[in-house]
C-alpha atoms as a PDB file:
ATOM      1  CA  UNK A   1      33.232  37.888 -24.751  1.00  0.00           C
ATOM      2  CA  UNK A   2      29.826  36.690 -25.786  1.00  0.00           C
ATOM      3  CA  UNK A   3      27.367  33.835 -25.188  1.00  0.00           C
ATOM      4  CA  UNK A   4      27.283  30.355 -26.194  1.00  0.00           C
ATOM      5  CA  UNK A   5      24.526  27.997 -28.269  1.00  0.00           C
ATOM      6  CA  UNK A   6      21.219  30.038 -26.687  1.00  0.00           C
ATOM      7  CA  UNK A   7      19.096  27.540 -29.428  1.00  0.00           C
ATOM      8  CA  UNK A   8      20.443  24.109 -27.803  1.00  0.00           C
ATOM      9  CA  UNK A   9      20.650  25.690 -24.046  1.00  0.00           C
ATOM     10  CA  UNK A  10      16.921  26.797 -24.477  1.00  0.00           C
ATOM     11  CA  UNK A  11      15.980  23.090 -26.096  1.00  0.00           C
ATOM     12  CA  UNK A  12      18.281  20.220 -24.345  1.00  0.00           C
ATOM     13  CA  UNK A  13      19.183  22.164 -20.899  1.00  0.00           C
ATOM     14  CA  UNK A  14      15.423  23.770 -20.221  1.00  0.00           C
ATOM     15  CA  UNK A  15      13.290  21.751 -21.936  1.00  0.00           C
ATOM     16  CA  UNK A  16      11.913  24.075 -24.728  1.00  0.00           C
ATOM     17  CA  UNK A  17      10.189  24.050 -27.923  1.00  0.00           C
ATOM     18  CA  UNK A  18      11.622  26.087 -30.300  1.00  0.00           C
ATOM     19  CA  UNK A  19       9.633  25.795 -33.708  1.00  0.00           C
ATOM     20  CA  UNK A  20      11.947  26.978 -36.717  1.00  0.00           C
ATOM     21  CA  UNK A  21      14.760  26.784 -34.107  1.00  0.00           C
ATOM     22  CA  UNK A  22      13.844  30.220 -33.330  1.00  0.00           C
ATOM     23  CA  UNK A  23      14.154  31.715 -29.865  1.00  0.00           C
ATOM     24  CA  UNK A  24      12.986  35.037 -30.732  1.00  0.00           C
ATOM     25  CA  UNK A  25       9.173  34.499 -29.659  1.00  0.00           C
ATOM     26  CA  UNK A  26      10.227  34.123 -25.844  1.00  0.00           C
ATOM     27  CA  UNK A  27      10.217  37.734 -26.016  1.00  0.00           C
ATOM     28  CA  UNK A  28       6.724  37.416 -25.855  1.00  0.00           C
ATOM     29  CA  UNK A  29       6.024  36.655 -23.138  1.00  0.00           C
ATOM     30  CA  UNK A  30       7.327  37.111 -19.221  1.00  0.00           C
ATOM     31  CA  UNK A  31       8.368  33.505 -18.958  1.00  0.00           C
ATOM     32  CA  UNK A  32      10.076  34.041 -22.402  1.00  0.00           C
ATOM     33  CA  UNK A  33      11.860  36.732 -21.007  1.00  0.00           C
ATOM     34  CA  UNK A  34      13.339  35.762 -17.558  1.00  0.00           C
ATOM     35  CA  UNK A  35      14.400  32.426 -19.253  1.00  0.00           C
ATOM     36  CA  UNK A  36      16.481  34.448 -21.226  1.00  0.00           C
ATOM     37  CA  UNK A  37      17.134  37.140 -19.251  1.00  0.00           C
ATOM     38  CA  UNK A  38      18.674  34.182 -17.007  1.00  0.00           C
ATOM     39  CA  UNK A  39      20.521  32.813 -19.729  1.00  0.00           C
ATOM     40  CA  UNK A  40      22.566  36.367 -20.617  1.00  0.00           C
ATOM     41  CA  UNK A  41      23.214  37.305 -17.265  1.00  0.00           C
ATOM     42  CA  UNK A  42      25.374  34.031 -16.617  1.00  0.00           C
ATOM     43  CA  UNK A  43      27.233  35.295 -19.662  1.00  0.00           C
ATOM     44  CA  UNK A  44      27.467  38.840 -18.049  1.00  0.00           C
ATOM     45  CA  UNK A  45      28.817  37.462 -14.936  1.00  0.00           C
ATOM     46  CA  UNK A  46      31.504  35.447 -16.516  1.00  0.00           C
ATOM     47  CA  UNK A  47      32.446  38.856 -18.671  1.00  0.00           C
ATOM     48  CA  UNK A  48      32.945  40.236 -14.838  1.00  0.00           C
ATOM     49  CA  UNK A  49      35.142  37.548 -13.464  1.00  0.00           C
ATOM     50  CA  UNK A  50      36.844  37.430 -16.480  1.00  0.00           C
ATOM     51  CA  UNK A  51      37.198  41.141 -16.821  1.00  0.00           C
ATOM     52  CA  UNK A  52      36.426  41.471 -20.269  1.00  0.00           C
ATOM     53  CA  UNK A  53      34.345  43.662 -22.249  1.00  0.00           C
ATOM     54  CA  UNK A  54      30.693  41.472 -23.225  1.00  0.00           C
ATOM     55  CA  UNK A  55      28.928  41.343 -26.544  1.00  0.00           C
ATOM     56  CA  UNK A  56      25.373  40.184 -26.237  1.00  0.00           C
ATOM     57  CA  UNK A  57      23.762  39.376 -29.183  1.00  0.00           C
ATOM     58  CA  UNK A  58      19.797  39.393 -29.439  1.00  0.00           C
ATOM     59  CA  UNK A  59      18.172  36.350 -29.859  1.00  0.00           C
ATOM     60  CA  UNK A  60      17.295  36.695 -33.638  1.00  0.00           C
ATOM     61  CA  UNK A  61      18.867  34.250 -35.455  1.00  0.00           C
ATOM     62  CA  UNK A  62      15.314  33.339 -36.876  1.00  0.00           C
ATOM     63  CA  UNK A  63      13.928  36.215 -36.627  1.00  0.00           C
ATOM     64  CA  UNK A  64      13.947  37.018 -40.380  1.00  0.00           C
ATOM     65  CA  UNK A  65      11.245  36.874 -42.850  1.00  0.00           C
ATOM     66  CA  UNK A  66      10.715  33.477 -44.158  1.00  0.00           C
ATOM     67  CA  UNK A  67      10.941  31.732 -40.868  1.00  0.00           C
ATOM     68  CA  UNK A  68       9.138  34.579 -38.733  1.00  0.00           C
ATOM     69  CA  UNK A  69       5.904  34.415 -41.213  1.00  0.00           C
ATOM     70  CA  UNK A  70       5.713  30.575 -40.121  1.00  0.00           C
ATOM     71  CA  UNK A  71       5.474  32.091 -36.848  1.00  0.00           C
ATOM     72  CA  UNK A  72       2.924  34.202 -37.626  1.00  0.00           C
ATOM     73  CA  UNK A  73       5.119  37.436 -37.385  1.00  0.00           C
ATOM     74  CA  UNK A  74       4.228  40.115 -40.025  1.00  0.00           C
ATOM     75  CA  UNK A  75       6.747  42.813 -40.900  1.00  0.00           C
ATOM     76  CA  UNK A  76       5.841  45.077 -38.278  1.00  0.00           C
ATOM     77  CA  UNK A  77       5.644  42.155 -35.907  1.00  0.00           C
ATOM     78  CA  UNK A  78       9.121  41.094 -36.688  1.00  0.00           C
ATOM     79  CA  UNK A  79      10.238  45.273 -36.866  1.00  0.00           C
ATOM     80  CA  UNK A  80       8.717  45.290 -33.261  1.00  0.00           C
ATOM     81  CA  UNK A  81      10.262  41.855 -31.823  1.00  0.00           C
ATOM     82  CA  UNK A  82      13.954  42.862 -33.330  1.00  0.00           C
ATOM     83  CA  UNK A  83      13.698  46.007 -31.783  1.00  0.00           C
ATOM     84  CA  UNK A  84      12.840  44.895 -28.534  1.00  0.00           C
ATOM     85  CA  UNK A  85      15.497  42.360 -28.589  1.00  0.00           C
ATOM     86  CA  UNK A  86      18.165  45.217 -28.718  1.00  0.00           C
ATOM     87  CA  UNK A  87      16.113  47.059 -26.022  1.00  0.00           C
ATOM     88  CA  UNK A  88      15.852  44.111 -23.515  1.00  0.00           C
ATOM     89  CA  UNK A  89      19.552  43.281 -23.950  1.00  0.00           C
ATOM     90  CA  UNK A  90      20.095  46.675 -22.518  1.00  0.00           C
ATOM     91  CA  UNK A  91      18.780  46.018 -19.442  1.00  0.00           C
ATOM     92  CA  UNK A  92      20.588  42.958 -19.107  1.00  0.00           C
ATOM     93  CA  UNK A  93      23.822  44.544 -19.113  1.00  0.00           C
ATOM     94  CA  UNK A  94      22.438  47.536 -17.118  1.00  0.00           C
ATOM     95  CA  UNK A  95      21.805  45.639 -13.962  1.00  0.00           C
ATOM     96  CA  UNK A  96      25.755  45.510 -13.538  1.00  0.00           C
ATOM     97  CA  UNK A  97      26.845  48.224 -15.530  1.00  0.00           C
ATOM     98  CA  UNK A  98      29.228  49.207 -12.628  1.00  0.00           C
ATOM     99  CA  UNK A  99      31.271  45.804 -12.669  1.00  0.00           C
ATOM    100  CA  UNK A 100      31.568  45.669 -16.124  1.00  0.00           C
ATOM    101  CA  UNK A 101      34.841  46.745 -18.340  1.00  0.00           C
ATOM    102  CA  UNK A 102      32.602  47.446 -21.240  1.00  0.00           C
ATOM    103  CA  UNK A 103      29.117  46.031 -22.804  1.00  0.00           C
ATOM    104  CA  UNK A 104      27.389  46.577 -26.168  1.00  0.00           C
ATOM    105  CA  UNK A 105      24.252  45.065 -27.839  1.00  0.00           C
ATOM    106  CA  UNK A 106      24.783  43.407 -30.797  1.00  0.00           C
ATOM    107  CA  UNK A 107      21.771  42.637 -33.663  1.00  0.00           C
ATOM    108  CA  UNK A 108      21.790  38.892 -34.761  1.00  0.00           C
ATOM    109  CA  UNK A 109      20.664  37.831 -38.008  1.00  0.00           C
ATOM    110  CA  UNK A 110      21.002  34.242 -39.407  1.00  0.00           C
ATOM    111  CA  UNK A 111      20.744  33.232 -43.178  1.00  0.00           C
ATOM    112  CA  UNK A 112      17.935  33.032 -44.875  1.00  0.00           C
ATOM    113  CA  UNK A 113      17.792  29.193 -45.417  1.00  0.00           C
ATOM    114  CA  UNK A 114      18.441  26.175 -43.171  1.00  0.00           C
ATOM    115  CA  UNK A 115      22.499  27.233 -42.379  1.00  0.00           C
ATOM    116  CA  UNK A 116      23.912  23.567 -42.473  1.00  0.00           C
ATOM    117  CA  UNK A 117      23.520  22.777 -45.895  1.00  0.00           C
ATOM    118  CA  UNK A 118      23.587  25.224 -49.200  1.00  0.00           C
ATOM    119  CA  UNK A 119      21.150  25.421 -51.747  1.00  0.00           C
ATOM    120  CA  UNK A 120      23.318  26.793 -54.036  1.00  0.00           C
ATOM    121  CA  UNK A 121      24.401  30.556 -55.147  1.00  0.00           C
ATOM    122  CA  UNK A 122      22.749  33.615 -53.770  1.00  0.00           C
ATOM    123  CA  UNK A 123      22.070  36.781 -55.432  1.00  0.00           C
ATOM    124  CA  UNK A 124      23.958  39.589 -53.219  1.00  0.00           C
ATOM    125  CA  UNK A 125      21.154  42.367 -54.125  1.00  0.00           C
ATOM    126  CA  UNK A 126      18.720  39.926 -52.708  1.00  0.00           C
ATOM    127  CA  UNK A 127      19.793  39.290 -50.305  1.00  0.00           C
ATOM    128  CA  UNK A 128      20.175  42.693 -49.065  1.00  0.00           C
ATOM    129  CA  UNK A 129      16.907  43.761 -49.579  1.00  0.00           C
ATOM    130  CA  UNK A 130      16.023  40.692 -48.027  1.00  0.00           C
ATOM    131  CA  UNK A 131      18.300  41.111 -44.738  1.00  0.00           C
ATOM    132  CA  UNK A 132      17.800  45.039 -44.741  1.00  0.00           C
ATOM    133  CA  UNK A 133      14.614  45.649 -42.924  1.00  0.00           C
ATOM    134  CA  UNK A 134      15.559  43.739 -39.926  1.00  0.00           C
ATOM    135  CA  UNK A 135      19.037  45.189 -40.040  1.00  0.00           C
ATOM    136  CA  UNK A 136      17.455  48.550 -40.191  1.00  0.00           C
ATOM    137  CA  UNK A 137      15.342  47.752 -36.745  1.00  0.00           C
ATOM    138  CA  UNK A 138      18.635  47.189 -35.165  1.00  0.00           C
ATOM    139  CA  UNK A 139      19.956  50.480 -36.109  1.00  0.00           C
ATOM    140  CA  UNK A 140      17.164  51.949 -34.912  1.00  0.00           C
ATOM    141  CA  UNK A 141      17.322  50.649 -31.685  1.00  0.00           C
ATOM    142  CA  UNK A 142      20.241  51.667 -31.002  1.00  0.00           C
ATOM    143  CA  UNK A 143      22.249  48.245 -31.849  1.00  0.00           C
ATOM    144  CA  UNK A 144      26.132  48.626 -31.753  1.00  0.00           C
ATOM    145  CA  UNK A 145      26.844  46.439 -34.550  1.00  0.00           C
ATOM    146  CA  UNK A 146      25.310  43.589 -36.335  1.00  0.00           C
ATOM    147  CA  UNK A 147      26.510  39.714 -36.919  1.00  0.00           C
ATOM    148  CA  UNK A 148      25.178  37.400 -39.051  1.00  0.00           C
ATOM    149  CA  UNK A 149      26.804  34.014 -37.978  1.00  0.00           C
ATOM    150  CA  UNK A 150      26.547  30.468 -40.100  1.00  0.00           C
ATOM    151  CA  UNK A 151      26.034  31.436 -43.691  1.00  0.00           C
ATOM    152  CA  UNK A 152      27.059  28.704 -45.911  1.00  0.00           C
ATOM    153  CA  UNK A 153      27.794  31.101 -49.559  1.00  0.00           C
ATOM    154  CA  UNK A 154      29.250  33.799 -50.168  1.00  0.00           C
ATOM    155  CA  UNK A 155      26.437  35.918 -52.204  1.00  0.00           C
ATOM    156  CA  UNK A 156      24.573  36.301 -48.622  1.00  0.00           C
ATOM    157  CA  UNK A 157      27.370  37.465 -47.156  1.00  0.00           C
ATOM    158  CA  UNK A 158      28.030  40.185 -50.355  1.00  0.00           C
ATOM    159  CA  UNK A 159      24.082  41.114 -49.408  1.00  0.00           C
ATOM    160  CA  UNK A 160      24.286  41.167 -45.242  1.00  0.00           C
ATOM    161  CA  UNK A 161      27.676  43.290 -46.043  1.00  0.00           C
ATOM    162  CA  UNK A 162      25.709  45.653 -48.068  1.00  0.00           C
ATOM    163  CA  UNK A 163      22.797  46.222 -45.936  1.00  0.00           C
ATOM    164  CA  UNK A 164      24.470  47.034 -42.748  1.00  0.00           C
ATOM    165  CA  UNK A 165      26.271  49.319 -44.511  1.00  0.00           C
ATOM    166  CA  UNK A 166      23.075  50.877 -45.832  1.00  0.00           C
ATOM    167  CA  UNK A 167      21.726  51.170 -42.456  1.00  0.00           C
ATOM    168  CA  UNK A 168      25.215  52.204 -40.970  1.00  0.00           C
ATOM    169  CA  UNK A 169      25.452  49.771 -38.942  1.00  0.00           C
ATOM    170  CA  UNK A 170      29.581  47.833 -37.831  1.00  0.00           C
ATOM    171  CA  UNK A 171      28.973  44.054 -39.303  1.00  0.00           C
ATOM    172  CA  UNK A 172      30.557  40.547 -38.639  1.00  0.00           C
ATOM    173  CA  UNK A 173      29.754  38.517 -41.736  1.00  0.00           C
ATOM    174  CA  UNK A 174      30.124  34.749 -40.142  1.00  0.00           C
ATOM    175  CA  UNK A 175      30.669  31.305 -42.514  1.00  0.00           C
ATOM    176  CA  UNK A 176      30.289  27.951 -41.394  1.00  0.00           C
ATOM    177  CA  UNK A 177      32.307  25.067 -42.285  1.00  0.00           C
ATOM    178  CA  UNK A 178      32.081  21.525 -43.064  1.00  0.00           C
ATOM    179  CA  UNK A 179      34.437  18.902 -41.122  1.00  0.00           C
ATOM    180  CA  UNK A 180      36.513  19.607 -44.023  1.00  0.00           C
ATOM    181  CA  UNK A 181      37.424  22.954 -43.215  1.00  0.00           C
ATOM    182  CA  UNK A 182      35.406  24.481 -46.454  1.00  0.00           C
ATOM    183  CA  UNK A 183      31.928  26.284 -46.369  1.00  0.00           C
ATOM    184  CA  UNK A 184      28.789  23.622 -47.372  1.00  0.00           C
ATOM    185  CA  UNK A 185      29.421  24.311 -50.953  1.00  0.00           C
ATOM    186  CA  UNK A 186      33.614  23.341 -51.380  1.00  0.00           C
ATOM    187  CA  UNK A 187      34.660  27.345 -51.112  1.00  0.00           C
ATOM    188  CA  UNK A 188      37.336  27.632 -48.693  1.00  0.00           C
ATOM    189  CA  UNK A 189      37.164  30.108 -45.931  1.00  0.00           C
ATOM    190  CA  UNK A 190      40.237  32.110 -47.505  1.00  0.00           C
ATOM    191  CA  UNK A 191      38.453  32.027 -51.041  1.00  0.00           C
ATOM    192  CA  UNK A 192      35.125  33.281 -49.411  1.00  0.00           C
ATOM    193  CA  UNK A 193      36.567  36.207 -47.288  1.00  0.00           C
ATOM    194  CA  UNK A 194      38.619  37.431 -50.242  1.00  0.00           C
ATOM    195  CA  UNK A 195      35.118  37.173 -52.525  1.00  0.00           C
ATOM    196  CA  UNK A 196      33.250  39.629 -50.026  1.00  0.00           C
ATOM    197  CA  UNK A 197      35.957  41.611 -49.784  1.00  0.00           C
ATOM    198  CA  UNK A 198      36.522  42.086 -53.157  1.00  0.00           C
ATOM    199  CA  UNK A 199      33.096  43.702 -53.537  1.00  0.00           C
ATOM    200  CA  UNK A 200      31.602  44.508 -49.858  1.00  0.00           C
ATOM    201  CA  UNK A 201      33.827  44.894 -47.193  1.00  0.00           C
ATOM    202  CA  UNK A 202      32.750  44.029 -43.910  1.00  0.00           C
ATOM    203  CA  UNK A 203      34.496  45.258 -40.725  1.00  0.00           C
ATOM    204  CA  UNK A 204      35.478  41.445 -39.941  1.00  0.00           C
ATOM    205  CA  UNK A 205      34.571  37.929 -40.102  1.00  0.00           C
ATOM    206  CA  UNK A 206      33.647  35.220 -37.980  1.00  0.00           C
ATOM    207  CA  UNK A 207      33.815  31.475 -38.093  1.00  0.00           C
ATOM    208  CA  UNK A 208      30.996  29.371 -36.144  1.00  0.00           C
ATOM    209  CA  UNK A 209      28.788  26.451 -35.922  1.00  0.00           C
ATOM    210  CA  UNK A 210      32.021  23.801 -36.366  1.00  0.00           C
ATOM    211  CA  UNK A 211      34.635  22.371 -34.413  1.00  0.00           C
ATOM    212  CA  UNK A 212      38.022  23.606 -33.833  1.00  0.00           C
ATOM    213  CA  UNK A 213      38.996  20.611 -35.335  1.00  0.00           C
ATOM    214  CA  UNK A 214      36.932  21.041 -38.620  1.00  0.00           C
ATOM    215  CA  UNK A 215      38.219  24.797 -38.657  1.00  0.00           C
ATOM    216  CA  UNK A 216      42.005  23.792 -38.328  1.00  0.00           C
ATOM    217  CA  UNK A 217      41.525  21.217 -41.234  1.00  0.00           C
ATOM    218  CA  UNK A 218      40.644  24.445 -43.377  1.00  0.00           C
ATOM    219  CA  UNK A 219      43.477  26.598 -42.444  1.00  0.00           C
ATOM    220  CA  UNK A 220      46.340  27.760 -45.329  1.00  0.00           C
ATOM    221  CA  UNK A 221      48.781  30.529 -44.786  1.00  0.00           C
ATOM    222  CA  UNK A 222      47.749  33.645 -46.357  1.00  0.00           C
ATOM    223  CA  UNK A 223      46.148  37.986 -45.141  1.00  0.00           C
ATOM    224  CA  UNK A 224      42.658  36.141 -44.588  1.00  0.00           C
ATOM    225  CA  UNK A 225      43.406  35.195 -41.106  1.00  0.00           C
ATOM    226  CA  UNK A 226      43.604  39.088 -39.951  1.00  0.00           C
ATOM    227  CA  UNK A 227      40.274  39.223 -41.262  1.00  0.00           C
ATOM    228  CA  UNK A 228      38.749  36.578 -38.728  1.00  0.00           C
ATOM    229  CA  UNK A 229      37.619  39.219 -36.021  1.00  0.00           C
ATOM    230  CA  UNK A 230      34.904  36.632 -34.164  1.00  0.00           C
ATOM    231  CA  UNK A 231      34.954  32.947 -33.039  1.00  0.00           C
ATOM    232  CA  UNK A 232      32.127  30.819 -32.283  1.00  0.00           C
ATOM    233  CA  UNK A 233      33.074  27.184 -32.043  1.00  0.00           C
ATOM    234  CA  UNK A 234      30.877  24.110 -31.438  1.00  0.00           C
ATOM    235  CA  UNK A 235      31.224  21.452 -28.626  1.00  0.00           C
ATOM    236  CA  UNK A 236      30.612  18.707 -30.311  1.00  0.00           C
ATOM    237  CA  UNK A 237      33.028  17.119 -33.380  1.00  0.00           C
ATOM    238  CA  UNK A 238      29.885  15.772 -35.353  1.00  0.00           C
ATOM    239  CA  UNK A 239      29.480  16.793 -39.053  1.00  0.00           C
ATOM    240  CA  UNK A 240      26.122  19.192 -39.477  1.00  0.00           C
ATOM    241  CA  UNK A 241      24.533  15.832 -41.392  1.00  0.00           C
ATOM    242  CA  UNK A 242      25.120  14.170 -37.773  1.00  0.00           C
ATOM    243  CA  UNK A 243      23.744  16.910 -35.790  1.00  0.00           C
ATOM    244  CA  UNK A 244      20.393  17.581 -37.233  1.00  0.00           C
ATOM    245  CA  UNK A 245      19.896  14.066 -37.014  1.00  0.00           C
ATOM    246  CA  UNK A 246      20.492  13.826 -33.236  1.00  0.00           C
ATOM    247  CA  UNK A 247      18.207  13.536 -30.818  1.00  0.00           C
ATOM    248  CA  UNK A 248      20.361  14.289 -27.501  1.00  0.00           C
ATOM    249  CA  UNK A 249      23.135  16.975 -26.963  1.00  0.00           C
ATOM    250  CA  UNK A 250      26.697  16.120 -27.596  1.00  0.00           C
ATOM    251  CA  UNK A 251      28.192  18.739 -25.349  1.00  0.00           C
ATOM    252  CA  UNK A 252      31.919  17.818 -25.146  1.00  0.00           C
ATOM    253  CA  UNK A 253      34.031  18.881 -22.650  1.00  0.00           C
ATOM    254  CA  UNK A 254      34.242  22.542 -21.447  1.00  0.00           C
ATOM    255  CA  UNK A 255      37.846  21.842 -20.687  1.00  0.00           C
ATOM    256  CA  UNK A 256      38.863  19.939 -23.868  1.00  0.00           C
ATOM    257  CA  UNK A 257      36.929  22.280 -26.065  1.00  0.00           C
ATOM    258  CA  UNK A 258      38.966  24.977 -25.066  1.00  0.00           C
ATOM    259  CA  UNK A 259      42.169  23.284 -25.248  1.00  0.00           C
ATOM    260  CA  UNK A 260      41.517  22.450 -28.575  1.00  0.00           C
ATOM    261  CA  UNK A 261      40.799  26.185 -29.784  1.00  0.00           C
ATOM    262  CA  UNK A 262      43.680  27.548 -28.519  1.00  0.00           C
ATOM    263  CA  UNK A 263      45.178  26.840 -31.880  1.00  0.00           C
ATOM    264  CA  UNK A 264      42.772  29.031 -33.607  1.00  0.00           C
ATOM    265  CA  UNK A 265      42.759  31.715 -31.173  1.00  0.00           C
ATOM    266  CA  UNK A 266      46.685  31.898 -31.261  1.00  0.00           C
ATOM    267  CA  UNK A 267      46.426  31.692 -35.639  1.00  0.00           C
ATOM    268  CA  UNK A 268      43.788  34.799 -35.798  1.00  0.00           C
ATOM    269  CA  UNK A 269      45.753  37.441 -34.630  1.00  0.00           C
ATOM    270  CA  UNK A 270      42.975  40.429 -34.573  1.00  0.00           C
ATOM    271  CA  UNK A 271      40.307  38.150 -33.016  1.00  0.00           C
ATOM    272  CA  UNK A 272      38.397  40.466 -30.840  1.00  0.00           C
ATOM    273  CA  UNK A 273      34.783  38.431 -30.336  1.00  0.00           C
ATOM    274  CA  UNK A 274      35.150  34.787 -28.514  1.00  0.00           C
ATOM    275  CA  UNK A 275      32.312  32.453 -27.585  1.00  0.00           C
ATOM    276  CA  UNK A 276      30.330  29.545 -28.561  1.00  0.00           C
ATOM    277  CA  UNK A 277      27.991  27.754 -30.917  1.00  0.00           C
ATOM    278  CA  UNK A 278      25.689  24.484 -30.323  1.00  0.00           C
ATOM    279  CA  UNK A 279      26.184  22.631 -27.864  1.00  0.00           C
ATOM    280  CA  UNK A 280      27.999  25.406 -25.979  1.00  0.00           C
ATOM    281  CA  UNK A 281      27.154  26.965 -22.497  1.00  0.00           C
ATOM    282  CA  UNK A 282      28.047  29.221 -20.090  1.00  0.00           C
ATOM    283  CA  UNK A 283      30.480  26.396 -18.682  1.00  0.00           C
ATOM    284  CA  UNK A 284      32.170  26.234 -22.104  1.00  0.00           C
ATOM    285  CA  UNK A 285      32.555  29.783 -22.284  1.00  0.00           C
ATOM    286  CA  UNK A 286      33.944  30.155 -18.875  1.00  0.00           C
ATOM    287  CA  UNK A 287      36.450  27.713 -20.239  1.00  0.00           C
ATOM    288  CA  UNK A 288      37.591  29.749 -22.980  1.00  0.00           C
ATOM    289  CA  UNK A 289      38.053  32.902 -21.121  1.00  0.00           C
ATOM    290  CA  UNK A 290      39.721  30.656 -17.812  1.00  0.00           C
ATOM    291  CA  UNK A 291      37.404  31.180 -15.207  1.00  0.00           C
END
């Protein structure tokens, strides 16, 4: 089990600004840090009702170059904050060690550019080097895997799959899809998994940042499906156009969102990570797992 959508918890449920959409600066501070340190633990508590190993994933979607510098992070800045992240989620799962079936830190990395929309092919060797330094901090810190959720091409996922292995780090290359079922730029999910395979395989694959419904519209018969390891679904059935544009959350229902990925869960066969995306929280996950 893992969390939900930490970026639109943090924003439309506590009322915080979170420049570049990143979430990684709260570290910095002792507000920062109970805020999330609240936000995990009701993930770690429904891990213990539900009995069921958690996956926390550090909150560093943004923290990669390009985003980070219009932070004012620096490389060893960002080397210091990913590090940390790892550390802090430690403690998190720490505090109830004894009532859980099993816990593990997971790095997060998100893709280089905005993640709704694609700006057209990527060159996998650059995007390793790019994606390799904060990979690397991970390791370091003693991260059990790494997941990069909502690219929208397959060259960044050739790169992330690369690095990690570099670094020796487990990865879970993630795509996003449009309400179509295909990634931003018309590749299908089967087409895209059997591309980064080809050349770089990963040890899975995740979908997130769409709804079931989008993801269902997508789905053809074929060996891809055993390669979908992760799910991270979104509450809401608005396109990505529609929800950078909005200015509320649209939520769903905890209930009906899980109802309609049962579908999905029952078509990926070796699906071992299950959570959320935006507009998802702990009430949404809860769903899923039936607690």
């Amino acid at each position: 089990m893992t969390d939900g959508g930490l970026e639109t918890d943090l924003i439309y449920l506590r009322g915080f600004d979170l420049p570049e959409f990143a979430s990684f600066p709260l570290l910095d501070s002792d507000e920062g840090r109970a805020v999330l340190a609240d936000y995990f633990r009701a993930y770690v508590d429904i891990a213990v009702r539900a009995e069921a190993p958690v996956l926390l994933e550090t909150p560093t979607w943004r923290a990669n170059p390009d985003h980070a510098a219009r932070l004012g992070y620096d490389a060893a800045a960002l080397d210091r904050i990913n590090r940390e992240s790892v550390a802090f989620l430690y403690e998190v799962a720490a505090a109830r060690a004894d009532e859980l079936v099993g816990a593990e830190v997971g790095g997060m990395v998100g893709p280089r550019g905005d993640g709704y929309a694609s700006a057209g092919p990527v060159d996998p060797e650059s995007a390793a080097e790019y994606h390799r330094p904060q990979l690397a901090s991970f390791a370091a810190a003693g991260a059990g895997r790494a997941t990069v959720l909502t690219l929208t091409e397959v060259g960044e996922g050739i790169g992330v799959s690369r690095a990690a292995a570099d670094v020796g780090l487990d990865v879970g290359i993630g795509f996003t899809v449009e309400t179509d079922g295909r990634l931003p730029d018309g590749t299908t999910l089967a087409e895209a998994i059997e591309a980064v395979d080809a050349v770089a395989r990963p040890n899975y694959f995740l979908v997130n940042c769409a709804h079931p419904s989008h993801v269902l519209r997508g789905m053809r018969d074929g060996a891809w499906k055993d390669r979908i390891g992760g799910l991270r679904v979104n509450a809401s059935t608005m396109s990505h156009a529609e929800l950078d544009a909005a200015e509320t959350l649209d939520g769903g229902d905890p209930a009906q969102l899980a109802a309609d990925q049962r579908p999905l869960v029952e078509a990926f066969a070796n699906l071992e990570v299950l959570g959320g995306c935006c507009g998802t929280d702990a009430r949404h996950v809860a769903a899923m797992w039936g607690v």
